[in-house]
C-alpha atoms as a PDB file:
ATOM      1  CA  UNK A   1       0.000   0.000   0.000  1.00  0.00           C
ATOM      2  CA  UNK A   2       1.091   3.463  -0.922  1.00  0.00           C
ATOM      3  CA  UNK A   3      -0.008   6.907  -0.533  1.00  0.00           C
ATOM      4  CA  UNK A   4       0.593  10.446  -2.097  1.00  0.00           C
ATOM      5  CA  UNK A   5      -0.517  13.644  -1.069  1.00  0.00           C
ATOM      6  CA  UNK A   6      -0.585  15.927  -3.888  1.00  0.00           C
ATOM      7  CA  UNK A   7      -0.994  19.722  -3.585  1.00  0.00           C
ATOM      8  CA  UNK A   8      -2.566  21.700  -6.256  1.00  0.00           C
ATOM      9  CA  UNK A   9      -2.605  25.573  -6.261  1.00  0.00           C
ATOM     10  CA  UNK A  10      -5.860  27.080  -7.711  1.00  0.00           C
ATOM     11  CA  UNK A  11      -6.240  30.549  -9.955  1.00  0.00           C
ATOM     12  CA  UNK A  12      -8.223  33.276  -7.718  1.00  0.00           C
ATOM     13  CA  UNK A  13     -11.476  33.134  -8.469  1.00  0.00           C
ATOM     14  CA  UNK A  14     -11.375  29.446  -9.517  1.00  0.00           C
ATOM     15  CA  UNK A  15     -11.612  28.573  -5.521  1.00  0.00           C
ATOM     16  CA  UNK A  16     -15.310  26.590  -5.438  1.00  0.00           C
ATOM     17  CA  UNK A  17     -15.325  25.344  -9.161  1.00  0.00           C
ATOM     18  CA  UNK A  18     -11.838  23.091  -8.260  1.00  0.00           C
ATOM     19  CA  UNK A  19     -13.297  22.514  -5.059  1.00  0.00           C
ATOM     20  CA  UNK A  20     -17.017  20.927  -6.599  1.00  0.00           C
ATOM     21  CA  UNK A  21     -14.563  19.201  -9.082  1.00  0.00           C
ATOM     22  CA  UNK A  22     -12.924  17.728  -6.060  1.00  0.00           C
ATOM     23  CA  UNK A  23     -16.052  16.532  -3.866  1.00  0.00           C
ATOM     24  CA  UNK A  24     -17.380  14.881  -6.921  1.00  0.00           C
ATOM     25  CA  UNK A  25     -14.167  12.992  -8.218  1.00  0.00           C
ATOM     26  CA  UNK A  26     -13.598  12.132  -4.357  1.00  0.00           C
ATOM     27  CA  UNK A  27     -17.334  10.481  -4.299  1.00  0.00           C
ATOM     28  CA  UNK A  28     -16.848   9.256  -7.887  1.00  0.00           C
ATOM     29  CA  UNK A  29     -13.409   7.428  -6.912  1.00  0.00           C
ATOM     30  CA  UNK A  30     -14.590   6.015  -3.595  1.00  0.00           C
ATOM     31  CA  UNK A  31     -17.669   4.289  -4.609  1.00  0.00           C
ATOM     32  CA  UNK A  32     -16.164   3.090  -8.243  1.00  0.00           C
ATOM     33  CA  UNK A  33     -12.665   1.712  -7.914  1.00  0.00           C
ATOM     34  CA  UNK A  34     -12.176  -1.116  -5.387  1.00  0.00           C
ATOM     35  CA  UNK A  35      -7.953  -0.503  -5.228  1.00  0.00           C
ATOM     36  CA  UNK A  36      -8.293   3.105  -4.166  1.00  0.00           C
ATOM     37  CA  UNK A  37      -8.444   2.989  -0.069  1.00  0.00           C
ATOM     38  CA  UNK A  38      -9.064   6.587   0.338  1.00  0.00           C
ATOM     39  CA  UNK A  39      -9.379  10.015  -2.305  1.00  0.00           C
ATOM     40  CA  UNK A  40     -10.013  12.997  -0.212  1.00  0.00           C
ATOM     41  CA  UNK A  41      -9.780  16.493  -1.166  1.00  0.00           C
ATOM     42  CA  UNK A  42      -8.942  19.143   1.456  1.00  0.00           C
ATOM     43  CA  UNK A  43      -7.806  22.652   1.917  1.00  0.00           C
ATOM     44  CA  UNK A  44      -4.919  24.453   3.665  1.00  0.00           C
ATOM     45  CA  UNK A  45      -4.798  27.498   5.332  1.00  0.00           C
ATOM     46  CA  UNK A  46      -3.886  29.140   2.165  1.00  0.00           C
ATOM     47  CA  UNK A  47      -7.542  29.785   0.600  1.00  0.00           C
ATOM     48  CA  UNK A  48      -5.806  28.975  -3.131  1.00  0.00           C
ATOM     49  CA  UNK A  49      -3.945  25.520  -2.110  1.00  0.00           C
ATOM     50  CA  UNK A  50      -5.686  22.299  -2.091  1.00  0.00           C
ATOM     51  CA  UNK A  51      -4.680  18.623  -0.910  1.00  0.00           C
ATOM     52  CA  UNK A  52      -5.769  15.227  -2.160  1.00  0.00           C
ATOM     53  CA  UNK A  53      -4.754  12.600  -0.201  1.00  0.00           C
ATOM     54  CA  UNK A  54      -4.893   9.571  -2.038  1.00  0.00           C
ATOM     55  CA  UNK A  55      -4.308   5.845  -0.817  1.00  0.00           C
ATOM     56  CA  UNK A  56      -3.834   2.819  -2.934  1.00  0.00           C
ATOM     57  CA  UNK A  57      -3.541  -1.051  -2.576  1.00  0.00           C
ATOM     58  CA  UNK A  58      -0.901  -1.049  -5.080  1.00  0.00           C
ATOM     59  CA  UNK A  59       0.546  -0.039  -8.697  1.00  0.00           C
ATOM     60  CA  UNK A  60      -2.309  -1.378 -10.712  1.00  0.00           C
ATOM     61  CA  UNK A  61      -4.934   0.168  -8.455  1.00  0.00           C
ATOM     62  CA  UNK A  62      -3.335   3.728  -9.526  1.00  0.00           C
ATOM     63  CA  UNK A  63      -3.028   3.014 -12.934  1.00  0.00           C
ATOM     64  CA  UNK A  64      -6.269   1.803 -13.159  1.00  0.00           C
ATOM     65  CA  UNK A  65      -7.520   5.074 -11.752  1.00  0.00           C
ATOM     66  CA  UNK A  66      -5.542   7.230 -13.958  1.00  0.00           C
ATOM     67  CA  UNK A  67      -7.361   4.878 -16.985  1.00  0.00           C
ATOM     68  CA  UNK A  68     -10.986   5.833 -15.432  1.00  0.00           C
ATOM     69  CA  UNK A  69     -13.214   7.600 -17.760  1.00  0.00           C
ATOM     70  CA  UNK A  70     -14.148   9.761 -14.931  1.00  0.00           C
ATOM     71  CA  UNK A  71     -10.646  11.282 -14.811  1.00  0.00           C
ATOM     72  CA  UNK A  72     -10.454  11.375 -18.636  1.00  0.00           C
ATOM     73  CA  UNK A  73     -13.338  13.194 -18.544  1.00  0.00           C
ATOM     74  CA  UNK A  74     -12.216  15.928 -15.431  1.00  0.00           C
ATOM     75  CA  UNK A  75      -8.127  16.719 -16.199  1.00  0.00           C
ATOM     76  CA  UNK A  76      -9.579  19.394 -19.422  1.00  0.00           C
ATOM     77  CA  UNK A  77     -12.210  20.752 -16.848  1.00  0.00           C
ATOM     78  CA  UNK A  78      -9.245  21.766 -14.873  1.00  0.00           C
ATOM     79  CA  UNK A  79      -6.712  23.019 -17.032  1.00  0.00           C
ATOM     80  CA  UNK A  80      -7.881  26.995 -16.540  1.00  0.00           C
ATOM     81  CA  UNK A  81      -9.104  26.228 -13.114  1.00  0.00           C
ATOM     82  CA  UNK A  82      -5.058  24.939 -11.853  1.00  0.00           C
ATOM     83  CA  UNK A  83      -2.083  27.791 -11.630  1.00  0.00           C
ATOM     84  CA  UNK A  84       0.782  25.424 -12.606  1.00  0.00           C
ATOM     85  CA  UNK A  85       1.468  21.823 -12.042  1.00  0.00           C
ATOM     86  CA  UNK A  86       0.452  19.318  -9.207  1.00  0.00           C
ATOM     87  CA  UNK A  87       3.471  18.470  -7.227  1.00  0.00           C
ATOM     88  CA  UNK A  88       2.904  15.190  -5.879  1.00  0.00           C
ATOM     89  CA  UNK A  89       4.488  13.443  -3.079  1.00  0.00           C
ATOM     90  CA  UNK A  90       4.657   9.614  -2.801  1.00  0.00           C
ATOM     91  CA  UNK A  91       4.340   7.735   0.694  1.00  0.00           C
ATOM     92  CA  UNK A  92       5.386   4.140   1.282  1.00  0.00           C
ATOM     93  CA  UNK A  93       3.914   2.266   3.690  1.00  0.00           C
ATOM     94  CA  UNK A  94       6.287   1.060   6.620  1.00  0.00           C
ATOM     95  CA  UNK A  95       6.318  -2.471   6.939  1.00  0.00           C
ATOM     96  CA  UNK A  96       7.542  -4.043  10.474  1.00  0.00           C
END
């Protein structure tokens, strides 16, 4: 299992239309693909930075997520709703 947080800064203005994008994609994800433990969208402190937290089972359960119609369908809906690139960071899960 694996996780990565990855923060995405928004244009002004664009604050509630990334964050309606986010609600639904997080319901979307949840109920649809089995391999994804947890998609949750959240905000900082910083009313233009945004957080998904996203857990998988494995490799295949993110590529199968990034294959999803549902996020072929929202990454154009975003592109003049983002200001720059995602940066993501990857967790691994310690094992004992």
């Amino acid at each position: 299992m694996f996780a990565q947080i990855v923060t995405v800064r928004v244009k002004p203005g664009k604050e509630m239309e990334f964050a309606a994008v986010g609600r639904t994609m997080s319901g979307v994800v949840e109920a649809n693909e089995p391999g994804t433990v947890v998609y949750k969208l959240f905000r900082t402190e910083d009313p233009l930075e945004f957080i998904m937290i996203e857990i998988y089972e494995n490799e295949a359960a993110l590529q199968a997520h990034r294959d999803t119609p549902h996020v072929a369908a929202v990454l154009p809906r975003l592109g003049g709703v983002v200001d720059g690139a995602p940066q993501v960071q990857r967790l691994h899960e310690v094992e004992l």
